[in-house]
C-alpha atoms as a PDB file:
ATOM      1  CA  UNK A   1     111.371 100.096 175.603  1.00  0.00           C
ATOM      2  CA  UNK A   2     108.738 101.117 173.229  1.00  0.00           C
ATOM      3  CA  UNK A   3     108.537 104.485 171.616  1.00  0.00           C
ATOM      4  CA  UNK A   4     104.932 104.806 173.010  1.00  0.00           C
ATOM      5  CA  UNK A   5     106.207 103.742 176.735  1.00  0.00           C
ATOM      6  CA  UNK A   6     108.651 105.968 176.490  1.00  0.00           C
ATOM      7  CA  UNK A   7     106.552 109.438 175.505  1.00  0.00           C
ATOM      8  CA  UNK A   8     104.168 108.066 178.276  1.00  0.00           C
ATOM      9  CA  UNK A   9     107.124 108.207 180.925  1.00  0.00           C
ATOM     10  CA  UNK A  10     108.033 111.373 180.134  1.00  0.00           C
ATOM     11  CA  UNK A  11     104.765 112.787 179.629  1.00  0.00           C
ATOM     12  CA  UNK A  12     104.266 111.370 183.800  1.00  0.00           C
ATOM     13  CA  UNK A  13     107.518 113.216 184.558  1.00  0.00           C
ATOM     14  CA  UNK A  14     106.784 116.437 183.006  1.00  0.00           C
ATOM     15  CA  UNK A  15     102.943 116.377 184.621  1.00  0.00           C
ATOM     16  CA  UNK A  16     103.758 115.353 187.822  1.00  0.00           C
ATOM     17  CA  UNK A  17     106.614 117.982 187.990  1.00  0.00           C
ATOM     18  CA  UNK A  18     104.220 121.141 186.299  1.00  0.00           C
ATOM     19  CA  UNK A  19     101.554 119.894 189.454  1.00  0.00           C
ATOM     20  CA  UNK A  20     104.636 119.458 191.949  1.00  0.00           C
ATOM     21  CA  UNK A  21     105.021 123.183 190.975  1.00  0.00           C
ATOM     22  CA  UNK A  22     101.097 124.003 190.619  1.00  0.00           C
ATOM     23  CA  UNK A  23      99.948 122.501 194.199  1.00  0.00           C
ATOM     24  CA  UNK A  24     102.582 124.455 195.950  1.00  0.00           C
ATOM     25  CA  UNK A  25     101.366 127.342 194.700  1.00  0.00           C
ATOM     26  CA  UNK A  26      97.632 126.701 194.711  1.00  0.00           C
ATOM     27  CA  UNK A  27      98.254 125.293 198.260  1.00  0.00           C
ATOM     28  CA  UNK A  28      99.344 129.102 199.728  1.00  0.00           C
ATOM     29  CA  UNK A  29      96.522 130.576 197.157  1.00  0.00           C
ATOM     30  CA  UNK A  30      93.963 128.497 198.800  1.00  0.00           C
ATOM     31  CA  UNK A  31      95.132 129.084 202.462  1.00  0.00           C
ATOM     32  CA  UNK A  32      95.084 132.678 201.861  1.00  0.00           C
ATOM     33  CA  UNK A  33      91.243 132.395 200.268  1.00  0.00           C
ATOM     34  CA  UNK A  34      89.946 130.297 202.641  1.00  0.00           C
ATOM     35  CA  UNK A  35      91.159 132.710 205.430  1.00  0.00           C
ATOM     36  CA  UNK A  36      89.986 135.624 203.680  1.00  0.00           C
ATOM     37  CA  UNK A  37      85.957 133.736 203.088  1.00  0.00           C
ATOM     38  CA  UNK A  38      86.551 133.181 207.367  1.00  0.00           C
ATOM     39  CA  UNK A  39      87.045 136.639 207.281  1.00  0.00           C
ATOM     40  CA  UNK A  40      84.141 137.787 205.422  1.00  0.00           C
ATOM     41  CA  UNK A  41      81.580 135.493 206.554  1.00  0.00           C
ATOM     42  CA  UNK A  42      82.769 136.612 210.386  1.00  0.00           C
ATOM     43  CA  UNK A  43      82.299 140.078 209.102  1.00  0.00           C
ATOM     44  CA  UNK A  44      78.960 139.261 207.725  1.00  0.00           C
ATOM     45  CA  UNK A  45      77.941 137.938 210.538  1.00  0.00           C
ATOM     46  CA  UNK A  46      79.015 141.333 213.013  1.00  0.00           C
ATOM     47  CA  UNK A  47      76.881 143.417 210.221  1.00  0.00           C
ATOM     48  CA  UNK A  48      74.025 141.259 211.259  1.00  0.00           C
ATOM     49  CA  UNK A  49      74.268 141.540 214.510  1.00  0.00           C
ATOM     50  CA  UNK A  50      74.692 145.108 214.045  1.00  0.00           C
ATOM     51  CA  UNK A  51      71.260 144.981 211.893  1.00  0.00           C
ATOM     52  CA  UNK A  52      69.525 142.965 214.325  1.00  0.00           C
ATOM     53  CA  UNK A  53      70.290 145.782 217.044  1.00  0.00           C
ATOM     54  CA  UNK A  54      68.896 148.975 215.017  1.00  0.00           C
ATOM     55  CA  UNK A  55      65.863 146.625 214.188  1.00  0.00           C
ATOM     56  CA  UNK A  56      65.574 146.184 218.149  1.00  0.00           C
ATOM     57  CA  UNK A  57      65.649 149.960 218.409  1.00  0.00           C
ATOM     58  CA  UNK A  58      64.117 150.972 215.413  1.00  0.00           C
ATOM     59  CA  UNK A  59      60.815 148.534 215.300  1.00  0.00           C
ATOM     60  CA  UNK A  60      60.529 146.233 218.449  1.00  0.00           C
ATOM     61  CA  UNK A  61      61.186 148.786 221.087  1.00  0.00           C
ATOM     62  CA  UNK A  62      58.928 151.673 220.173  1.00  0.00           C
ATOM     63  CA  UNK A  63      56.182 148.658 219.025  1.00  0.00           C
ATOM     64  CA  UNK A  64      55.869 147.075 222.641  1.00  0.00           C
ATOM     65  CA  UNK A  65      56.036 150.644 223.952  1.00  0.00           C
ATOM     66  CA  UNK A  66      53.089 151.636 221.792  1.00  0.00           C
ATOM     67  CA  UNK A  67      51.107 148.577 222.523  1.00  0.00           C
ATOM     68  CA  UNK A  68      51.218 148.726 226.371  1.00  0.00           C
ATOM     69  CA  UNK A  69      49.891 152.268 226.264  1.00  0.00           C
ATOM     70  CA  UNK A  70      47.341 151.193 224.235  1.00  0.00           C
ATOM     71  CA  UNK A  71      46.346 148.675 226.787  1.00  0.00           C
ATOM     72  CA  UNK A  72      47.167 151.181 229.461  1.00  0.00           C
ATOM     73  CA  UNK A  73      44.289 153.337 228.179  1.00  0.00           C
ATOM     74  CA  UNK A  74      41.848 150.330 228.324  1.00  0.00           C
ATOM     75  CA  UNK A  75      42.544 149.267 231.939  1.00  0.00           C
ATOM     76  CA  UNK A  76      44.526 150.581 235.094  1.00  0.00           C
ATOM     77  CA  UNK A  77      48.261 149.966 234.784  1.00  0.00           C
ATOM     78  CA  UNK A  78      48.016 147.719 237.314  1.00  0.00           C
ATOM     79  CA  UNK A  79      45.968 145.002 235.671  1.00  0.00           C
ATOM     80  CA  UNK A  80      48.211 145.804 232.043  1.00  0.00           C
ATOM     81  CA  UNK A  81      51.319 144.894 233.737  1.00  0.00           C
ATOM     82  CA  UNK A  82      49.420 141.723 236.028  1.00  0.00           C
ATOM     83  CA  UNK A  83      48.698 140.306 232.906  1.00  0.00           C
ATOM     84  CA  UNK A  84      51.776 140.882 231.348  1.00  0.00           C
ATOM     85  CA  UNK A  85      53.306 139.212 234.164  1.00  0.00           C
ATOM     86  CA  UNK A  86      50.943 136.202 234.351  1.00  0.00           C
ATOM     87  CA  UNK A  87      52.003 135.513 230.753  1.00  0.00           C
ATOM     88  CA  UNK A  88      55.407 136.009 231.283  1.00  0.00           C
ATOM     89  CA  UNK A  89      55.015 133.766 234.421  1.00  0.00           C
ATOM     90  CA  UNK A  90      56.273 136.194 237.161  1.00  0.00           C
ATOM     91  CA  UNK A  91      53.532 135.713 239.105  1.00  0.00           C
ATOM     92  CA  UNK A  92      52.328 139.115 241.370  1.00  0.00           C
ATOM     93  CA  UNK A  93      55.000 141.290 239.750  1.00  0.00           C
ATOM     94  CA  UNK A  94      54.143 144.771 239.338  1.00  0.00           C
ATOM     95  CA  UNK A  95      56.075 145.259 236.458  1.00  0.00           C
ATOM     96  CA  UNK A  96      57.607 143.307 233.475  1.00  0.00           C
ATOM     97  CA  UNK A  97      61.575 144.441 231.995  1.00  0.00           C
ATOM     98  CA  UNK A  98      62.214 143.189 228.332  1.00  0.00           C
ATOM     99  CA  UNK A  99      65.469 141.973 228.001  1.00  0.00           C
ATOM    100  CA  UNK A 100      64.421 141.308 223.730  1.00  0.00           C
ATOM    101  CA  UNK A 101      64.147 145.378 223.922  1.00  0.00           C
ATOM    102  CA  UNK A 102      68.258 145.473 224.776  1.00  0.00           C
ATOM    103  CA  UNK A 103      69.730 145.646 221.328  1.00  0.00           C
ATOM    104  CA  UNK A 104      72.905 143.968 222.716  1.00  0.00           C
ATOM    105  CA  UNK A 105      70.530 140.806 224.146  1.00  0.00           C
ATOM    106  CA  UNK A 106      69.112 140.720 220.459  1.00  0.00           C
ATOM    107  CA  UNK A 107      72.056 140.376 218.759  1.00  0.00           C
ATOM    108  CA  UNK A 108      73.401 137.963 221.117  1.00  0.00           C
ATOM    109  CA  UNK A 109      70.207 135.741 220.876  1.00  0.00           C
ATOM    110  CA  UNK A 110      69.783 135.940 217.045  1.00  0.00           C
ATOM    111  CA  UNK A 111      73.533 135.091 216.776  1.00  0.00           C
ATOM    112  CA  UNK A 112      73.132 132.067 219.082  1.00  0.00           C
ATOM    113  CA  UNK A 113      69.911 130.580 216.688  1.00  0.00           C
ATOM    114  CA  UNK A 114      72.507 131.475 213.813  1.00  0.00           C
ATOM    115  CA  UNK A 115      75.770 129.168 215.436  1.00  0.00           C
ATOM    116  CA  UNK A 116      73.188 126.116 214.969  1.00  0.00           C
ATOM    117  CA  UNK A 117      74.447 126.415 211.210  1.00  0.00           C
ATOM    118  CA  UNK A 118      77.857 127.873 211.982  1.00  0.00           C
ATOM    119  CA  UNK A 119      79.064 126.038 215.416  1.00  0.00           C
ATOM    120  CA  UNK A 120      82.372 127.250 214.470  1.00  0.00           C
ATOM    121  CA  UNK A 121      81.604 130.829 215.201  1.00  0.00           C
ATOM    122  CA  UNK A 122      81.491 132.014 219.005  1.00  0.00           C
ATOM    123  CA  UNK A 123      79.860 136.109 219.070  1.00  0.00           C
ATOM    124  CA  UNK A 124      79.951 138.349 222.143  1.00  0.00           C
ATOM    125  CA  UNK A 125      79.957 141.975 222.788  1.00  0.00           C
ATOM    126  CA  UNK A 126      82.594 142.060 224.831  1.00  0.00           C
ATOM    127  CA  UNK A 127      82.347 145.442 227.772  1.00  0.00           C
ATOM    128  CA  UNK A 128      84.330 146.842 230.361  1.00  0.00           C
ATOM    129  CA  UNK A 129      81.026 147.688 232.037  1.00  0.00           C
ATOM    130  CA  UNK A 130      78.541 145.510 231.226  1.00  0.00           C
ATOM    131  CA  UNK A 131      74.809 145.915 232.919  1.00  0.00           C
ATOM    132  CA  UNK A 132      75.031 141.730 231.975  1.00  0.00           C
ATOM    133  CA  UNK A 133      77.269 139.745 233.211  1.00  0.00           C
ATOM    134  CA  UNK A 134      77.896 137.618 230.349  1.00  0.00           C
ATOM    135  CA  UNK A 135      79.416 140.549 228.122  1.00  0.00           C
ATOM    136  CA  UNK A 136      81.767 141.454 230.116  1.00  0.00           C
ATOM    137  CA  UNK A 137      85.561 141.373 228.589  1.00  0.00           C
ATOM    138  CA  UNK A 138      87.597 138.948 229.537  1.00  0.00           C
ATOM    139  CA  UNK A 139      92.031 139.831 229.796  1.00  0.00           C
ATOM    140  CA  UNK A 140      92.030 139.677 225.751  1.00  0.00           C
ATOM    141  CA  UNK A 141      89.134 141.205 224.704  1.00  0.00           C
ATOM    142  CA  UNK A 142      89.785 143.758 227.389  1.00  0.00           C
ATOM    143  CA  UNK A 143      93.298 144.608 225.293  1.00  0.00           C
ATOM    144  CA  UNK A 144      91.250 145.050 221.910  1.00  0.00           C
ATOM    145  CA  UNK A 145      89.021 147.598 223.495  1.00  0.00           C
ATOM    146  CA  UNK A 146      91.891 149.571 224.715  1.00  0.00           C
ATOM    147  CA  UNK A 147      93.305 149.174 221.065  1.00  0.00           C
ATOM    148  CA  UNK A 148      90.181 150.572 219.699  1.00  0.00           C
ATOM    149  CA  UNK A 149      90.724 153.111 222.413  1.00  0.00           C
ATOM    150  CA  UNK A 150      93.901 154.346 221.053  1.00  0.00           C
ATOM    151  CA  UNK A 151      93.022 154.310 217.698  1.00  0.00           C
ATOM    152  CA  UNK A 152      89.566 156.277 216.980  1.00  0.00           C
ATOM    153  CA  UNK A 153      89.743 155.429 213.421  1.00  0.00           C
ATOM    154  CA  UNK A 154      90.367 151.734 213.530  1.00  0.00           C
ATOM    155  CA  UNK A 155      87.359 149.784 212.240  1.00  0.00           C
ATOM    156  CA  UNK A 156      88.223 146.464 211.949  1.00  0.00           C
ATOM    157  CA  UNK A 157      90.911 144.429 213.744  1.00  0.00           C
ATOM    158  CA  UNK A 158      91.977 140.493 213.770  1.00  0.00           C
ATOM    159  CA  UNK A 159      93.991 138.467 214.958  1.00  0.00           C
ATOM    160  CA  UNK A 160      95.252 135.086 216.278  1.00  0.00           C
ATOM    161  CA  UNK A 161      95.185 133.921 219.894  1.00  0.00           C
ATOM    162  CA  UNK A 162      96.088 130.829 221.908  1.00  0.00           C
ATOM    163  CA  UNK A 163      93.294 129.146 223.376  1.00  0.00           C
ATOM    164  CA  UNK A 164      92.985 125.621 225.864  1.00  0.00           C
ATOM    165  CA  UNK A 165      91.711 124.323 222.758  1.00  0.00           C
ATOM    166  CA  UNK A 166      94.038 125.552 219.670  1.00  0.00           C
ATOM    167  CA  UNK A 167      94.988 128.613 217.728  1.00  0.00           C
ATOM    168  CA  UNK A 168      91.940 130.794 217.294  1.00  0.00           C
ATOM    169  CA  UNK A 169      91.021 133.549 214.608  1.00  0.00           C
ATOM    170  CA  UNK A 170      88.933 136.628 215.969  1.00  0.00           C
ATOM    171  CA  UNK A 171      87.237 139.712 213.616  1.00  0.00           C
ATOM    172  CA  UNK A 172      86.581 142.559 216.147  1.00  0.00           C
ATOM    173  CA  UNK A 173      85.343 145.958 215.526  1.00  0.00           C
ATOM    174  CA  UNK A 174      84.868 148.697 218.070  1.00  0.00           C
ATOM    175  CA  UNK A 175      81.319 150.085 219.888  1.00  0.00           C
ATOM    176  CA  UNK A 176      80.172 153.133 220.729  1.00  0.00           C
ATOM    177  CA  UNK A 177      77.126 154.091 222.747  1.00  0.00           C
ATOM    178  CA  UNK A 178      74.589 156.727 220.633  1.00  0.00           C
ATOM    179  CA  UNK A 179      72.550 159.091 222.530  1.00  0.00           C
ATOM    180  CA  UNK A 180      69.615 156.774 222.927  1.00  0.00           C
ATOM    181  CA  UNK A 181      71.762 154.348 224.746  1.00  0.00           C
ATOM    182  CA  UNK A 182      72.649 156.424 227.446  1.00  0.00           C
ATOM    183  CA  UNK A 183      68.404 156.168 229.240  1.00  0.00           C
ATOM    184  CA  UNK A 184      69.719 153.456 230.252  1.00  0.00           C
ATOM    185  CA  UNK A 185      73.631 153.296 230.731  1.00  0.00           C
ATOM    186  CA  UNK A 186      74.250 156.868 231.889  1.00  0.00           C
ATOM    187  CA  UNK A 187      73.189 157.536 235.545  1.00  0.00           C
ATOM    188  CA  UNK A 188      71.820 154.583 237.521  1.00  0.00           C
ATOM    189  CA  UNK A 189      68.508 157.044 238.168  1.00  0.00           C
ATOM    190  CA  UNK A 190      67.687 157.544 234.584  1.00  0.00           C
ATOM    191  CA  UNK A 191      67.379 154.150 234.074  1.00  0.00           C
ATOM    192  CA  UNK A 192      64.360 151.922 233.901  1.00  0.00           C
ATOM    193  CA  UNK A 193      63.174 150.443 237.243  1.00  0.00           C
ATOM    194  CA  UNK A 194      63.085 147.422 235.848  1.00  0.00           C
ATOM    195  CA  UNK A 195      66.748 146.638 234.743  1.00  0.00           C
ATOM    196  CA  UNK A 196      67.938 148.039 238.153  1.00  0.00           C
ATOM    197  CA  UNK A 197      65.493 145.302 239.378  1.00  0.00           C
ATOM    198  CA  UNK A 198      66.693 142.800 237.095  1.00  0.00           C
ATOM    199  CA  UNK A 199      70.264 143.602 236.768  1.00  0.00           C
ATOM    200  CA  UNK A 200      71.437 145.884 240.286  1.00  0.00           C
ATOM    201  CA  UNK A 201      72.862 149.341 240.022  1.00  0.00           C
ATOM    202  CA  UNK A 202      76.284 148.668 240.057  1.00  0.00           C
ATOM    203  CA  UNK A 203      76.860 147.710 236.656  1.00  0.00           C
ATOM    204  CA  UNK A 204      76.037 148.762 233.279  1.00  0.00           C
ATOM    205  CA  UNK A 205      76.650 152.724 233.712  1.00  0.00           C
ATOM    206  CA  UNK A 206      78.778 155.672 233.174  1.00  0.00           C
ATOM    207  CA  UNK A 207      78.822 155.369 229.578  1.00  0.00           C
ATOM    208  CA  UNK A 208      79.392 158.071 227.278  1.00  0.00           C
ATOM    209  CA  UNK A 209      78.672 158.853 223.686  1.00  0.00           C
ATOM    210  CA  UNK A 210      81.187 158.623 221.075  1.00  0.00           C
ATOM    211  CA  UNK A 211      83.516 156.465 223.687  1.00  0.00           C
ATOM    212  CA  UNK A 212      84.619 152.891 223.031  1.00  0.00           C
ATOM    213  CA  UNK A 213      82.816 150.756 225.842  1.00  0.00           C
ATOM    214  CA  UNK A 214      82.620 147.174 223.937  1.00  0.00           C
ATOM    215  CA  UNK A 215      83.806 145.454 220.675  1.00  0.00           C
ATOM    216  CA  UNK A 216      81.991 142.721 218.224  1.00  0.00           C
ATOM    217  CA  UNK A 217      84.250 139.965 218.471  1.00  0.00           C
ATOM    218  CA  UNK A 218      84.075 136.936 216.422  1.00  0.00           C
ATOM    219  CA  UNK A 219      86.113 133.931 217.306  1.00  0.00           C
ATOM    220  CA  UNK A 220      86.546 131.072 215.045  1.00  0.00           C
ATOM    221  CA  UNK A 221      88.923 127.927 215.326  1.00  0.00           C
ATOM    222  CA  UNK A 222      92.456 128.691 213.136  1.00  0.00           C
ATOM    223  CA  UNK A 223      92.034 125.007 212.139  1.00  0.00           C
ATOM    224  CA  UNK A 224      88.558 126.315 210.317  1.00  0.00           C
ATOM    225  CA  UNK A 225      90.130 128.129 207.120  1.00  0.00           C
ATOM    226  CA  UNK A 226      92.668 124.870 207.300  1.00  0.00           C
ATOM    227  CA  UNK A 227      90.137 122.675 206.642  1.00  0.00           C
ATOM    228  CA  UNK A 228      88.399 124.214 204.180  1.00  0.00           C
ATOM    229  CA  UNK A 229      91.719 125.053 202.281  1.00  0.00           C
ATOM    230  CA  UNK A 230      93.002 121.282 202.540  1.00  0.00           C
ATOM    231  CA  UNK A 231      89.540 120.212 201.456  1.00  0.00           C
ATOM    232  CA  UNK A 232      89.454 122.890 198.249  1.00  0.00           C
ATOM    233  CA  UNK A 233      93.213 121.839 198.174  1.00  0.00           C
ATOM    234  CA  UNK A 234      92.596 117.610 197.084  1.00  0.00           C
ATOM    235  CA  UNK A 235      89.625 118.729 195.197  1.00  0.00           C
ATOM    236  CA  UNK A 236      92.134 120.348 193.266  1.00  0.00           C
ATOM    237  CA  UNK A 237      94.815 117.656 192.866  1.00  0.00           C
ATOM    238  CA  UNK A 238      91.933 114.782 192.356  1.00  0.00           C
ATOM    239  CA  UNK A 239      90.831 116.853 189.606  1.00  0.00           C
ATOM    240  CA  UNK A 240      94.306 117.523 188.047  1.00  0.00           C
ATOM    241  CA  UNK A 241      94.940 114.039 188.114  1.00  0.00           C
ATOM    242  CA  UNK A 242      91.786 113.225 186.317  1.00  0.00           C
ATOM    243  CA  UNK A 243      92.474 115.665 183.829  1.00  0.00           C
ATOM    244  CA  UNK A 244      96.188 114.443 183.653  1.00  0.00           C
ATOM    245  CA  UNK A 245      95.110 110.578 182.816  1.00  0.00           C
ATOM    246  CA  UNK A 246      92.558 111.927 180.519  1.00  0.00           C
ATOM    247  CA  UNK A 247      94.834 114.121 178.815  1.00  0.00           C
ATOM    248  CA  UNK A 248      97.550 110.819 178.227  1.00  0.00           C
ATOM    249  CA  UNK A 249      95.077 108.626 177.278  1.00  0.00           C
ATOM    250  CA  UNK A 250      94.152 110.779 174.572  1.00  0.00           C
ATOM    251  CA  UNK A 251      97.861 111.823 173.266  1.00  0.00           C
ATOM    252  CA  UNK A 252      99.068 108.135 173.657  1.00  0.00           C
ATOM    253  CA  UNK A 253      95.970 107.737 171.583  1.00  0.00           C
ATOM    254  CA  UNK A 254      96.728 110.082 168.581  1.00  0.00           C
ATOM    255  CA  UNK A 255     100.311 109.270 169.128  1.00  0.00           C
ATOM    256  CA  UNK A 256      99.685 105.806 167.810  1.00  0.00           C
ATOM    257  CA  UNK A 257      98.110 106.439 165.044  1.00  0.00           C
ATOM    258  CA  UNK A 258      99.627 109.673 163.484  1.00  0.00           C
ATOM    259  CA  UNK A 259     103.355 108.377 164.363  1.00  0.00           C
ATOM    260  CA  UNK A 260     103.860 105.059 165.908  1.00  0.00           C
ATOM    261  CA  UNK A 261     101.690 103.255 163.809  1.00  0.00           C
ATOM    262  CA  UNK A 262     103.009 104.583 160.703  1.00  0.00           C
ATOM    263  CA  UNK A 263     106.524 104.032 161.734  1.00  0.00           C
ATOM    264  CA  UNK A 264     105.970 100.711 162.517  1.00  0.00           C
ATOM    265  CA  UNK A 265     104.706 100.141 159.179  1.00  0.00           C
ATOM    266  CA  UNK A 266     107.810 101.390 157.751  1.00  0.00           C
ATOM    267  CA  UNK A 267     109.943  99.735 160.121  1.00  0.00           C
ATOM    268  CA  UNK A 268     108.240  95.958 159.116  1.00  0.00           C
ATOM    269  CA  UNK A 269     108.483  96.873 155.206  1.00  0.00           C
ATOM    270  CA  UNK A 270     112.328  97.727 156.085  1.00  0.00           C
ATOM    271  CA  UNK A 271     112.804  94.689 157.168  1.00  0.00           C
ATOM    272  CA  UNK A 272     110.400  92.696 154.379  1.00  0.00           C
ATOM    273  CA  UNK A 273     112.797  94.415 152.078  1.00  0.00           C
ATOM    274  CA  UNK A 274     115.716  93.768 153.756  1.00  0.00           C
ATOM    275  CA  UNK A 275     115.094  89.981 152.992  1.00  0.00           C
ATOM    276  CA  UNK A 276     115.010  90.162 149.494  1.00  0.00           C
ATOM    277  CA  UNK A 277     110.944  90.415 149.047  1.00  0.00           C
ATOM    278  CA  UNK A 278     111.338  93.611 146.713  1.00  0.00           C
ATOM    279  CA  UNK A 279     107.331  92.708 145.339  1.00  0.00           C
ATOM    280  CA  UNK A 280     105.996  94.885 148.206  1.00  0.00           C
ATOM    281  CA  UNK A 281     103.115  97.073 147.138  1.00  0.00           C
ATOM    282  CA  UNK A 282     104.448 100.716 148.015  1.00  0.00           C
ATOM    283  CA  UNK A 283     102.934 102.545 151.816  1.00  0.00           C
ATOM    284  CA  UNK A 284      99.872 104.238 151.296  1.00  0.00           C
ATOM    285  CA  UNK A 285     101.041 108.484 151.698  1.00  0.00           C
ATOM    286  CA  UNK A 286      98.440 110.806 153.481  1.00  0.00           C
ATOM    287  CA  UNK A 287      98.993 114.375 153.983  1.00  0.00           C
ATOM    288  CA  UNK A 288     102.342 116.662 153.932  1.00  0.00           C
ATOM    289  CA  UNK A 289     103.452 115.960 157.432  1.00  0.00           C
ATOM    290  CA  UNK A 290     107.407 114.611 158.536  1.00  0.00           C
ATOM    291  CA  UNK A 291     105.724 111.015 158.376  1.00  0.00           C
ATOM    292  CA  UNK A 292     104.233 111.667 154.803  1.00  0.00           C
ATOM    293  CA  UNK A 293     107.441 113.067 153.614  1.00  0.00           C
ATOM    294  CA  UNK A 294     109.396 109.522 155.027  1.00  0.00           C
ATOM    295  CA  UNK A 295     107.258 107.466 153.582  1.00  0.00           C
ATOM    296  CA  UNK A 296     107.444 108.975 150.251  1.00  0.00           C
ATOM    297  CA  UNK A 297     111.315 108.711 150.433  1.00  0.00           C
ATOM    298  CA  UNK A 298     110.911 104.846 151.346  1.00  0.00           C
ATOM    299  CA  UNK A 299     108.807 104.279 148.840  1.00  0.00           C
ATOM    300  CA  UNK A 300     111.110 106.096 146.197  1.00  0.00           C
ATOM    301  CA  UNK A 301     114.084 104.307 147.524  1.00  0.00           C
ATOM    302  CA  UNK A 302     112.075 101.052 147.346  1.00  0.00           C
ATOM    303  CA  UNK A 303     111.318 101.655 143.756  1.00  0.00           C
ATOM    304  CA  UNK A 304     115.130 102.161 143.092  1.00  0.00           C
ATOM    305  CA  UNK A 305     116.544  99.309 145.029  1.00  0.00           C
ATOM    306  CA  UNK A 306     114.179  97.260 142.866  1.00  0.00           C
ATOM    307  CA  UNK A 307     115.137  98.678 139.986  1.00  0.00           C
ATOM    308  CA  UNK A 308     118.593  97.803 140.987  1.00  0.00           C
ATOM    309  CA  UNK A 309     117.866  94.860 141.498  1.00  0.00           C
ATOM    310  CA  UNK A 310     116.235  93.881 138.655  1.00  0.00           C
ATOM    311  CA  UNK A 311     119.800  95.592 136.589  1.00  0.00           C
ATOM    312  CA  UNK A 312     121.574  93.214 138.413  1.00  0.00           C
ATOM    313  CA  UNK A 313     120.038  90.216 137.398  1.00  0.00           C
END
């Protein structure tokens, strides 16, 4: 086997061995990274939420508030909230409730326009009392509010659960009603006329403030961070590999002609002299390196044996 066939066989050993070595470890690297972006971006996500509901409270609220007085001022209440209805298509109703004044019906809604781009996220704000149906916790989610419960300081919890359809990831973090949230969830008779309308009496209240009644729970598929680490993960080795063929494409390159070139040269004019032609112009000598230095003992030894030679006859 060549000498150049050879250095390129073990060059392939020692390369494949150093990324044997590198994709296990880049492989548990990228798990762990592409669990930790899940992580963030499901955290990201509950702080928008969270900002959707104080812009609820802060802006929308107090604006629709202040613009049906304004039209209350204009006309009898009666016609404000008849055409309020009309447009809202309740026909006769005597009133009009807001569900897009509920911060928690906000932050649902905004989150469902944002799982177009993210299908992989599920949000809910899971409560043991909910005034609507849909939030209220399930078995699981009823086990992280007790968590939060027993733990006042906790902030942040996840975790893995089974689910009909695979392992699922979940960010949750704990909520607690403020004094503005208890108009409506405290007493059934505080509340507005309109959600006991809408929603009955018999759900929604006793609340407290400070107390953990609901978490922010995002769910996401455990397969999720897989994917994206597996993805990362032959992006990686296709680009190693690359790099690896590059990388013996050049060396096999300068390999041939700073050493197997050269010692092929001396290897034929061995042999030329080894046959008796001792007329051989001498090898050319370029730099200080270990080839320079053999070919200037060749071509010292060549000088000799011709000398010899030359005694001899």
């Amino acid at each position: 086997m060549r000498l150049l066939a050879k250095f390129s066989l073990i060059f392939v050993a020692v390369f494949g061995l150093g990324l044997g070595l590198a994709a296990y470890l880049f492989n548990n690297m990228l798990q762990l990274a592409a669990r930790q972006e899940v992580h963030d971006q499901a955290e990201l996500m509950m702080e928008t939420a969270l900002a959707m509901r104080n812009y609820t409270i802060q802006q929308v609220k107090p604006a629709l508030e202040e613009a049906t007085q304004s039209r209350a001022q204009e006309s009898s209440p009666d016609d404000v909230f008849r055409d309020i209805c009309a447009r809202k298509g309740y026909g006769n109703a005597k009133r009009v409730f807001y569900p897009q004044t509920i911060p928690a019906y906000s932050a649902t809604e905004i989150f469902g326009y944002l799982s177009k781009k993210y299908p992989e996220y599920t949000y809910k704000e899971a409560t043991l009392n909910p005034t609507n149906p849909r939030d209220r916790a399930v078995d699981w989610e009823e086990d992280i509010i007790k968590r939060f419960k027993n733990s006042p300081d906790a902030r942040l919890f996840d975790g893995e659960r089974m689910t009909p359809f695979g392992q699922s990831l979940y960010l949750a973090a704990p909520m607690r009603p403020a004094k503005a949230c208890l108009q409506c969830h405290s007493v059934p008779a505080a509340a507005p006329p309109e959600m006991i309308q809408r929603y009955g009496p018999g759900a929604g209240f006793g609340w407290t403030e400070g107390d953990v009644v609901a978490a922010q729970i995002v769910s996401v598929p455990a397969s999720l961070p897989v994917q994206k680490a597996n993805r990362a993960f032959r992006q990686l080795l296709i680009s190693l590999a690359i790099v690896g063929v590059i990388t013996l494409v050049v060396l096999d390159t300068l390999l041939y002609f700073t050493v197997i070139r050269p010692v092929s040269m001396l290897a034929a004019r061995a042999d030329d002299i080894s046959k008796g032609q001792m007329d051989m112009p001498e090898l050319p000598v370029r730099g200080r390196d270990e080839i320079s230095i053999l070919a200037v003992a060749f071509n010292r030894m060549h000088r000799s044996l011709a000398t010899a030679m030359k005694m001899l006859e």
